[in-house]
C-alpha atoms as a PDB file:
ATOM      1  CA  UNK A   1      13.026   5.587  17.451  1.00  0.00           C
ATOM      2  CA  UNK A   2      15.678   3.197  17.600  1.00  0.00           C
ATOM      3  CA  UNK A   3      15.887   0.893  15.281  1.00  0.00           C
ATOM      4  CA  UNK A   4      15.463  -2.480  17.920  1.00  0.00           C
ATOM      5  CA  UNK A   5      12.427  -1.005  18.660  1.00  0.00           C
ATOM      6  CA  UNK A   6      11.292  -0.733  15.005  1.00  0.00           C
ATOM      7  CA  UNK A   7      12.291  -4.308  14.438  1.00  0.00           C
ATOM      8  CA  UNK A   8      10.259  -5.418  17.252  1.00  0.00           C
ATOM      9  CA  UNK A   9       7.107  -3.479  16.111  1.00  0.00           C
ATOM     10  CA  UNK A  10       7.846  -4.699  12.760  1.00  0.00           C
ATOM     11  CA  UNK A  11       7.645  -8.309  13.817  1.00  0.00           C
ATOM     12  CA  UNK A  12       4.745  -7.968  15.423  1.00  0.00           C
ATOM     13  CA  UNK A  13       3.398  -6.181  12.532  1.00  0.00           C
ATOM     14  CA  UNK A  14       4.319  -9.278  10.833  1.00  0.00           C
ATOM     15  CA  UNK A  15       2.906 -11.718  13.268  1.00  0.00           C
ATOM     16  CA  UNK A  16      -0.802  -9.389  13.538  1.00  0.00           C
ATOM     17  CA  UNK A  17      -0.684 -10.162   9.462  1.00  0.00           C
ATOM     18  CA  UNK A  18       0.346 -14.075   9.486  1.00  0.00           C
ATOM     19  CA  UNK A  19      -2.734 -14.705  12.336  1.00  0.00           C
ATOM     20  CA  UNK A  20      -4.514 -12.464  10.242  1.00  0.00           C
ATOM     21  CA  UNK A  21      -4.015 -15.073   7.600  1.00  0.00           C
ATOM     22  CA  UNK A  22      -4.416 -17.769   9.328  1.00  0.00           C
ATOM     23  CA  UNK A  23      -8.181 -16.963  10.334  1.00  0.00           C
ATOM     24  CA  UNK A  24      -8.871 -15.510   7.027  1.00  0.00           C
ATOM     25  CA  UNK A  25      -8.334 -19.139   5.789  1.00  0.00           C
ATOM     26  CA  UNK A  26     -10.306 -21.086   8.493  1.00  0.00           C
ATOM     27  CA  UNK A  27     -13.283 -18.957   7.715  1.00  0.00           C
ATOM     28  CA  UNK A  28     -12.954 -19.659   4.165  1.00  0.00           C
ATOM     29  CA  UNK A  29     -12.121 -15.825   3.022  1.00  0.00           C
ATOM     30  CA  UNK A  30      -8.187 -16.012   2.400  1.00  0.00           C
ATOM     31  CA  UNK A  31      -8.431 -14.553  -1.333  1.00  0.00           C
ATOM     32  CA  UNK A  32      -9.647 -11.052   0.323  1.00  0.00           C
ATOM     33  CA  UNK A  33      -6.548 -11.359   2.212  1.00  0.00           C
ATOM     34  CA  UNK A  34      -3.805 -11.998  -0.101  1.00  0.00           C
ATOM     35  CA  UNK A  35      -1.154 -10.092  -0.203  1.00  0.00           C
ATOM     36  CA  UNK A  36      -1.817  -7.827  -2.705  1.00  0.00           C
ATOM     37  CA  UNK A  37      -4.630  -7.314  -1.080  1.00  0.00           C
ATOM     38  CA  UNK A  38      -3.291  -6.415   2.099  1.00  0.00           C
ATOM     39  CA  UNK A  39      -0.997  -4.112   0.647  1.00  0.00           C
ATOM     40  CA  UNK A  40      -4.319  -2.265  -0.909  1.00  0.00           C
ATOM     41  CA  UNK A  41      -5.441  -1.666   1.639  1.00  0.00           C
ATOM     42  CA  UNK A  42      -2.453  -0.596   3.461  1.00  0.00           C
ATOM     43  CA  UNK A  43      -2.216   2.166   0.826  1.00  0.00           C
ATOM     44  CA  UNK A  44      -6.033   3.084   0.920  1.00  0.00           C
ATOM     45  CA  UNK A  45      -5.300   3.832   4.639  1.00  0.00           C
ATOM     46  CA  UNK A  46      -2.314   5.785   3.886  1.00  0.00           C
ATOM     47  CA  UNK A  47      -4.295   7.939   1.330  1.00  0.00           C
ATOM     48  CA  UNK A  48      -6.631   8.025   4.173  1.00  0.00           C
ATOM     49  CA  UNK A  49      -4.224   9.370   6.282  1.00  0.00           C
ATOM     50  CA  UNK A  50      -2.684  11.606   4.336  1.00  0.00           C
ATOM     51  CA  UNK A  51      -5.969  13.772   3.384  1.00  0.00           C
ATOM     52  CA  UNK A  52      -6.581  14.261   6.915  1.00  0.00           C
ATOM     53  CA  UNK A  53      -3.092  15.607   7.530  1.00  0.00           C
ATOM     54  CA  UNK A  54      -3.682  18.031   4.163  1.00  0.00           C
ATOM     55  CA  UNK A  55      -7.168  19.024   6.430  1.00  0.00           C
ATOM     56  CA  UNK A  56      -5.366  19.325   9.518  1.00  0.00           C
ATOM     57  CA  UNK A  57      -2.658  21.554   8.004  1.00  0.00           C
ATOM     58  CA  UNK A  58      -5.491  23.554   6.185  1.00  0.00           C
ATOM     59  CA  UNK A  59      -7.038  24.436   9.890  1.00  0.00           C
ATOM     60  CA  UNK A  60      -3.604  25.580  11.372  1.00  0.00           C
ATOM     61  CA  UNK A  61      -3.122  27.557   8.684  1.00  0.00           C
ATOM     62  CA  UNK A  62      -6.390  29.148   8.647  1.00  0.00           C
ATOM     63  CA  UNK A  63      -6.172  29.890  12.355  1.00  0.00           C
ATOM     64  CA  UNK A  64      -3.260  31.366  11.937  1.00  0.00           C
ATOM     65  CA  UNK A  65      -4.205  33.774   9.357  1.00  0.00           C
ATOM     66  CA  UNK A  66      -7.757  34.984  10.724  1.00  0.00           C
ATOM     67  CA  UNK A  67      -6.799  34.351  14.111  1.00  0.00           C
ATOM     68  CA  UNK A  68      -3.548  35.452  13.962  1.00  0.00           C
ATOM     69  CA  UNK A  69      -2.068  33.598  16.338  1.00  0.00           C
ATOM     70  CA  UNK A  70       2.012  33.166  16.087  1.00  0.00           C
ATOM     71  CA  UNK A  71       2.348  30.987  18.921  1.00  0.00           C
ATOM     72  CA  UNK A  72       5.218  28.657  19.543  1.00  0.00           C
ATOM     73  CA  UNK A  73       3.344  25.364  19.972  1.00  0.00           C
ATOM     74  CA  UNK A  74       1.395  26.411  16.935  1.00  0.00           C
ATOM     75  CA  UNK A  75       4.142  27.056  14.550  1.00  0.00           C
ATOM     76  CA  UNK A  76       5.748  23.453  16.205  1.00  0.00           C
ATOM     77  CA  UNK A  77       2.817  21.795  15.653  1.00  0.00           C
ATOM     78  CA  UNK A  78       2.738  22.691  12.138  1.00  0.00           C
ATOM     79  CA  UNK A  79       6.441  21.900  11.321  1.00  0.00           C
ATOM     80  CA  UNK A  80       5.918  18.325  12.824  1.00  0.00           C
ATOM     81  CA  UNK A  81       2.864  17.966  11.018  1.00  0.00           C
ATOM     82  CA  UNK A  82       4.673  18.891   7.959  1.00  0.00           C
ATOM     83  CA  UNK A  83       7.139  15.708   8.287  1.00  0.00           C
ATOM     84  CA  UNK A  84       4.317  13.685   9.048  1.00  0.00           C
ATOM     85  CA  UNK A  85       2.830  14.602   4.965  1.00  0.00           C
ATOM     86  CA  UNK A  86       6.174  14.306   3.837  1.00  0.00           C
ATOM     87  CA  UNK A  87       6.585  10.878   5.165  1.00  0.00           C
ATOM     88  CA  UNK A  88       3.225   9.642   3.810  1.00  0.00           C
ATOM     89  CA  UNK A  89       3.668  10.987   0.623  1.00  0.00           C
ATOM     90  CA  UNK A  90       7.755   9.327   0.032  1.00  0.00           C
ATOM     91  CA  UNK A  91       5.194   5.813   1.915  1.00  0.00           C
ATOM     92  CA  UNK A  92       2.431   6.594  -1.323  1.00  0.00           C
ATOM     93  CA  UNK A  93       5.528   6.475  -3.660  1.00  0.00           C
ATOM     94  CA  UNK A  94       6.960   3.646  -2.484  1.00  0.00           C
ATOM     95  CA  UNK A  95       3.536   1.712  -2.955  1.00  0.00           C
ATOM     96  CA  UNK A  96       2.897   3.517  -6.295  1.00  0.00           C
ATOM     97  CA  UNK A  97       6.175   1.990  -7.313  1.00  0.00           C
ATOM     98  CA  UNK A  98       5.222  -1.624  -5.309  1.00  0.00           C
ATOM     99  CA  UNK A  99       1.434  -1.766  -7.256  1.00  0.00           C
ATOM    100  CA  UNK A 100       3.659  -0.963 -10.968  1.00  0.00           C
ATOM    101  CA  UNK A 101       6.388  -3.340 -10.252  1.00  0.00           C
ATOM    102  CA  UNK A 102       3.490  -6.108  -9.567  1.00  0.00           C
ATOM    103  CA  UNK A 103       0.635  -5.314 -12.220  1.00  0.00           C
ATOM    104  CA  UNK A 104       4.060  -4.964 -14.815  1.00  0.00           C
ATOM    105  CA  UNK A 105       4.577  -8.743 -13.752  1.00  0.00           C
ATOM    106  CA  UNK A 106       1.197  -9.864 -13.705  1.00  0.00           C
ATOM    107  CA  UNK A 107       0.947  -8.069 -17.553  1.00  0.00           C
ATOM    108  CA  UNK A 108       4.127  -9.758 -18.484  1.00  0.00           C
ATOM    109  CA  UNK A 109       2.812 -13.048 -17.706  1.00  0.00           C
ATOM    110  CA  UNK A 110      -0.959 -12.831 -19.213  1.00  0.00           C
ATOM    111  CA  UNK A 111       1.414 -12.131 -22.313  1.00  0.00           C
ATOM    112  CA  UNK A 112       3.361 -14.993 -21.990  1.00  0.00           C
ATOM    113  CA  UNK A 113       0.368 -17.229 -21.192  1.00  0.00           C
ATOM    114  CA  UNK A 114      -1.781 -15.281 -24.096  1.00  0.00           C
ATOM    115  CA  UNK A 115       1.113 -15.885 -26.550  1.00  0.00           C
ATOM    116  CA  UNK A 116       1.580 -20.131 -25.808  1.00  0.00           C
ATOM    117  CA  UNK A 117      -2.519 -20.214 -26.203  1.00  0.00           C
ATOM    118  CA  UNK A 118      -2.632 -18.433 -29.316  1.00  0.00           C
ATOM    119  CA  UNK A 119       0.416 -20.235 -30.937  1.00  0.00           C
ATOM    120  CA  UNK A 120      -0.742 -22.374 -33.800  1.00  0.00           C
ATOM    121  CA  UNK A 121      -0.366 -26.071 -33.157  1.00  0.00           C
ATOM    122  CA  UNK A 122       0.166 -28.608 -35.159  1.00  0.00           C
ATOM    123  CA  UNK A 123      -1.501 -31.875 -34.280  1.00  0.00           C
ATOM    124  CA  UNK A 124      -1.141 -35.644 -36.368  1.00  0.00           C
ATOM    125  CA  UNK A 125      -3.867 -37.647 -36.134  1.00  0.00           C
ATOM    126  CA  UNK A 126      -2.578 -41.261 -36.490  1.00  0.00           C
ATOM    127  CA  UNK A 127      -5.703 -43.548 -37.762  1.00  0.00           C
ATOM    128  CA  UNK A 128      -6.606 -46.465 -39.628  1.00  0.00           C
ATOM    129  CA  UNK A 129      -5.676 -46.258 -44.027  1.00  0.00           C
END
Protein backbone atom coordinates (compact mmCIF):
# COMPACT_ATOMS: atom_id res chain seq x y z
CA UNK A 1 0.00 0.00 0.00
CA UNK A 2 1.23 3.29 -0.65
CA UNK A 3 1.70 5.35 1.85
CA UNK A 4 -1.08 8.35 0.53
CA UNK A 5 -3.37 5.77 0.79
CA UNK A 6 -2.44 4.87 4.40
CA UNK A 7 -2.61 8.50 5.34
CA UNK A 8 -5.98 8.78 3.99
CA UNK A 9 -7.30 5.64 5.83
CA UNK A 10 -5.52 6.89 8.76
CA UNK A 11 -7.45 10.12 8.79
CA UNK A 12 -10.44 8.67 8.50
CA UNK A 13 -9.51 6.34 11.17
CA UNK A 14 -9.04 9.45 13.02
CA UNK A 15 -12.20 11.18 12.07
CA UNK A 16 -14.50 7.52 12.81
CA UNK A 17 -12.73 8.07 16.52
CA UNK A 18 -13.28 12.04 17.02
CA UNK A 19 -17.34 11.45 15.95
CA UNK A 20 -16.99 8.57 17.98
CA UNK A 21 -16.23 11.01 20.72
CA UNK A 22 -18.33 13.37 20.03
CA UNK A 23 -21.56 11.10 20.52
CA UNK A 24 -20.02 9.33 23.35
CA UNK A 25 -20.27 12.78 25.09
CA UNK A 26 -23.83 13.84 24.01
CA UNK A 27 -25.11 10.62 25.42
CA UNK A 28 -23.39 11.22 28.56
CA UNK A 29 -20.84 8.04 28.29
CA UNK A 30 -17.43 9.84 27.24
CA UNK A 31 -15.34 8.23 30.27
CA UNK A 32 -15.88 4.63 28.47
CA UNK A 33 -14.40 6.31 25.60
CA UNK A 34 -11.31 7.93 26.64
CA UNK A 35 -8.45 7.32 25.17
CA UNK A 36 -7.00 4.87 27.09
CA UNK A 37 -9.86 3.30 26.71
CA UNK A 38 -9.99 3.21 23.15
CA UNK A 39 -6.65 2.02 22.91
CA UNK A 40 -7.93 -1.13 25.21
CA UNK A 41 -9.84 -2.02 23.30
CA UNK A 42 -7.94 -1.64 20.20
CA UNK A 43 -5.52 -4.17 21.74
CA UNK A 44 -8.32 -6.61 23.02
CA UNK A 45 -9.24 -6.79 19.27
CA UNK A 46 -5.80 -7.33 18.22
CA UNK A 47 -5.42 -10.25 20.76
CA UNK A 48 -8.63 -11.17 19.22
CA UNK A 49 -7.23 -11.27 16.05
CA UNK A 50 -4.28 -12.74 16.57
CA UNK A 51 -5.71 -16.13 18.25
CA UNK A 52 -7.72 -16.66 15.29
CA UNK A 53 -4.73 -16.37 12.97
CA UNK A 54 -2.75 -18.98 15.58
CA UNK A 55 -6.30 -21.24 14.80
CA UNK A 56 -6.22 -20.60 11.27
CA UNK A 57 -2.53 -21.55 10.93
CA UNK A 58 -3.25 -24.64 13.22
CA UNK A 59 -5.96 -25.91 10.40
CA UNK A 60 -3.50 -25.42 7.40
CA UNK A 61 -1.13 -27.14 9.08
CA UNK A 62 -3.19 -29.96 10.08
CA UNK A 63 -4.53 -30.36 6.56
CA UNK A 64 -1.47 -30.48 5.36
CA UNK A 65 -0.16 -33.19 7.43
CA UNK A 66 -3.25 -35.72 7.41
CA UNK A 67 -4.32 -34.57 4.20
CA UNK A 68 -1.24 -34.20 2.71
CA UNK A 69 -1.84 -31.78 0.46
CA UNK A 70 1.42 -29.68 -0.91
CA UNK A 71 -0.43 -27.43 -3.00
CA UNK A 72 0.77 -24.07 -4.18
CA UNK A 73 -2.09 -21.86 -2.98
CA UNK A 74 -1.84 -23.78 0.24
CA UNK A 75 1.74 -23.33 1.04
CA UNK A 76 0.98 -19.31 -0.21
CA UNK A 77 -1.70 -19.07 1.89
CA UNK A 78 0.23 -20.09 4.79
CA UNK A 79 3.33 -17.85 4.16
CA UNK A 80 0.94 -14.76 3.92
CA UNK A 81 -0.78 -15.82 6.86
CA UNK A 82 2.46 -16.04 8.57
CA UNK A 83 3.18 -12.10 8.03
CA UNK A 84 -0.16 -11.43 9.03
CA UNK A 85 0.91 -13.09 13.00
CA UNK A 86 4.04 -11.46 12.67
CA UNK A 87 2.54 -8.12 12.17
CA UNK A 88 0.05 -8.49 15.05
CA UNK A 89 2.40 -9.68 17.33
CA UNK A 90 5.40 -6.48 16.56
CA UNK A 91 1.20 -4.29 16.82
CA UNK A 92 0.80 -6.32 20.62
CA UNK A 93 4.37 -5.02 21.41
CA UNK A 94 3.97 -1.80 20.47
CA UNK A 95 0.77 -1.52 22.77
CA UNK A 96 2.48 -3.59 25.53
CA UNK A 97 5.07 -0.87 25.43
CA UNK A 98 2.08 2.10 24.94
CA UNK A 99 -0.08 0.53 28.26
CA UNK A 100 3.76 0.56 30.39
CA UNK A 101 4.79 3.90 29.21
CA UNK A 102 1.16 5.21 30.48
CA UNK A 103 0.41 3.15 33.80
CA UNK A 104 4.53 4.15 34.57
CA UNK A 105 3.12 7.85 34.34
CA UNK A 106 -0.02 7.44 35.97
CA UNK A 107 2.25 5.51 39.02
CA UNK A 108 4.66 8.34 38.92
CA UNK A 109 2.08 10.80 39.58
CA UNK A 110 -0.16 8.94 42.42
CA UNK A 111 3.48 9.15 43.98
CA UNK A 112 3.89 12.58 43.58
CA UNK A 113 0.32 13.38 44.67
CA UNK A 114 0.66 10.56 47.63
CA UNK A 115 3.95 12.21 48.73
CA UNK A 116 2.49 16.29 48.91
CA UNK A 117 -0.65 14.61 50.98
CA UNK A 118 1.37 12.80 53.33
CA UNK A 119 3.97 15.63 53.92
CA UNK A 120 3.66 16.94 57.43
CA UNK A 121 2.36 20.47 57.60
CA UNK A 122 2.86 22.90 59.75
CA UNK A 123 -0.04 25.19 60.46
CA UNK A 124 -0.07 28.65 63.06
CA UNK A 125 -3.08 29.32 64.47
CA UNK A 126 -3.13 33.12 65.12
CA UNK A 127 -5.84 33.81 68.09
CA UNK A 128 -6.69 35.97 70.81
CA UNK A 129 -3.77 35.96 74.23
Amino acid sequence: MSSKKIKAQMRVFQELENQLLIQADKLGVKDDYNPIKIKEMEYDALKNHLLSFYSERSNIEYEMQVLGTDKKEVLIKLEKLEIYIKRAERLLDMYKKYFGKVFKTQNEEKEKIEKFLTKSRISVSVGEN
